[in-house]
Protein backbone atom coordinates (compact mmCIF):
# COMPACT_ATOMS: atom_id res chain seq x y z
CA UNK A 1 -15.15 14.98 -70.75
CA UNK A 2 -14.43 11.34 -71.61
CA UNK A 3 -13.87 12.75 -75.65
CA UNK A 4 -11.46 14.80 -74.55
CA UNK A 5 -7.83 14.08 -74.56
CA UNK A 6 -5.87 14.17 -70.50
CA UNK A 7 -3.37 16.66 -72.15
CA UNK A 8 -6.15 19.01 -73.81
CA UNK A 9 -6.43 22.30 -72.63
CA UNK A 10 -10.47 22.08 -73.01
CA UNK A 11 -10.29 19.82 -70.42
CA UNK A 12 -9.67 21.76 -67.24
CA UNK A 13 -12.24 24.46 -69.00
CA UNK A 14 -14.69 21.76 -68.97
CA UNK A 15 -14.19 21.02 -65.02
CA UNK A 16 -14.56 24.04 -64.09
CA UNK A 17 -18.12 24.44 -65.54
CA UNK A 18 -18.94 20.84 -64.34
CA UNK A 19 -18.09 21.87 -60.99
CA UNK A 20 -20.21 25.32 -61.43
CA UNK A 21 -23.30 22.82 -61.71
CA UNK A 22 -22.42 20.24 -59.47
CA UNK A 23 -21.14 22.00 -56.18
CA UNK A 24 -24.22 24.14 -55.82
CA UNK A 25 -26.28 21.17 -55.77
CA UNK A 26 -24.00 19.69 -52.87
CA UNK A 27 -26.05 19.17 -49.56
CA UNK A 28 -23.82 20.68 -46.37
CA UNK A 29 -22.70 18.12 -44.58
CA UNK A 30 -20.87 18.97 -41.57
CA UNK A 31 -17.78 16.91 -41.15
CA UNK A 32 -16.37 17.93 -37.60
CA UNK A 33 -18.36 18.87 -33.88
CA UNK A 34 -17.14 21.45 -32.63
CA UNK A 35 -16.36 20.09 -28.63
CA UNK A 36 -16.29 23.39 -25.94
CA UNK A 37 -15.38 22.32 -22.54
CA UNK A 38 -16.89 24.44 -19.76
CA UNK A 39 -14.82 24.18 -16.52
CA UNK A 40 -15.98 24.89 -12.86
CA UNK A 41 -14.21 25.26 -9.82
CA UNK A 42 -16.41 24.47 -7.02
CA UNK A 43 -14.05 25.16 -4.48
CA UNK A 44 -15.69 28.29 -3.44
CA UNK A 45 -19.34 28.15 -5.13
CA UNK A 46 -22.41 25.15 -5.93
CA UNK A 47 -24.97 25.20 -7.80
CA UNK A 48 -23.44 25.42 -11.38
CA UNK A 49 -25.96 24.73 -14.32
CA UNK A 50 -25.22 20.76 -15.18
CA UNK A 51 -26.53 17.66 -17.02
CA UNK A 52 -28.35 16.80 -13.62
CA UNK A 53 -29.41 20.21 -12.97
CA UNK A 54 -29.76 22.10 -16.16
CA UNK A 55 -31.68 25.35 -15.18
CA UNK A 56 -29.95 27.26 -17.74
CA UNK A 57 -28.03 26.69 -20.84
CA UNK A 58 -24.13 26.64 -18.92
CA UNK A 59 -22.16 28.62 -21.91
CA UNK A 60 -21.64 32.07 -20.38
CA UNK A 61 -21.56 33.35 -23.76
CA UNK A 62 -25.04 32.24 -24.52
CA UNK A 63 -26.22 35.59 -22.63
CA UNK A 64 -27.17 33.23 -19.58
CA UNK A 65 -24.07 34.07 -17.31
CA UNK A 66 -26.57 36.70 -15.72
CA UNK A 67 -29.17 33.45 -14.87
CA UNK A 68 -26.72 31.22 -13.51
CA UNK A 69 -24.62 33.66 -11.39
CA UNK A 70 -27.26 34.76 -8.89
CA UNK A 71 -27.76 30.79 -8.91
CA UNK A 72 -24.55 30.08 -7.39
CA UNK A 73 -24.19 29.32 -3.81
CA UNK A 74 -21.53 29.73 -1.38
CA UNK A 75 -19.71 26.48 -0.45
CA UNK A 76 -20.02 26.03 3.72
């Protein structure tokens, strides 16, 4: 592309098949983290899954409410 005039229409012809071989060969790089805050009252129940006591991954979406529900405990 450097023989080629800025005001040639070959030119953006020409990017567009350098970026047809170039992106493909790209490595994924991930540029944000996704951050997902799981709250807990424990007002009325213990025992949630936590960096201390990780019996269970702690995202109820992760199919695991089931294994950490019949964990909690009544507070006294």
């Amino acid at each position: 592309m450097t023989g080629v005039a800025e005001d040639d229409p070959k030119l953006k012809e020409l990017f567009h098949q350098a970026m047809e071989i170039w992106l493909p060969e790209l490595p994924d790089v991930m540029t944000v983290e996704t951050v997902i805050l799981l709250p807990r009252n424990t007002t009325y129940w213990t025992n949630w899954p936590t960096a201390e006591n990780p019996y269970v991954h702690e995202g109820f979406w992760h199919r695991t409410a089931n294994l950490f529900l019949v964990e909690l405990e009544p507070v006294e």
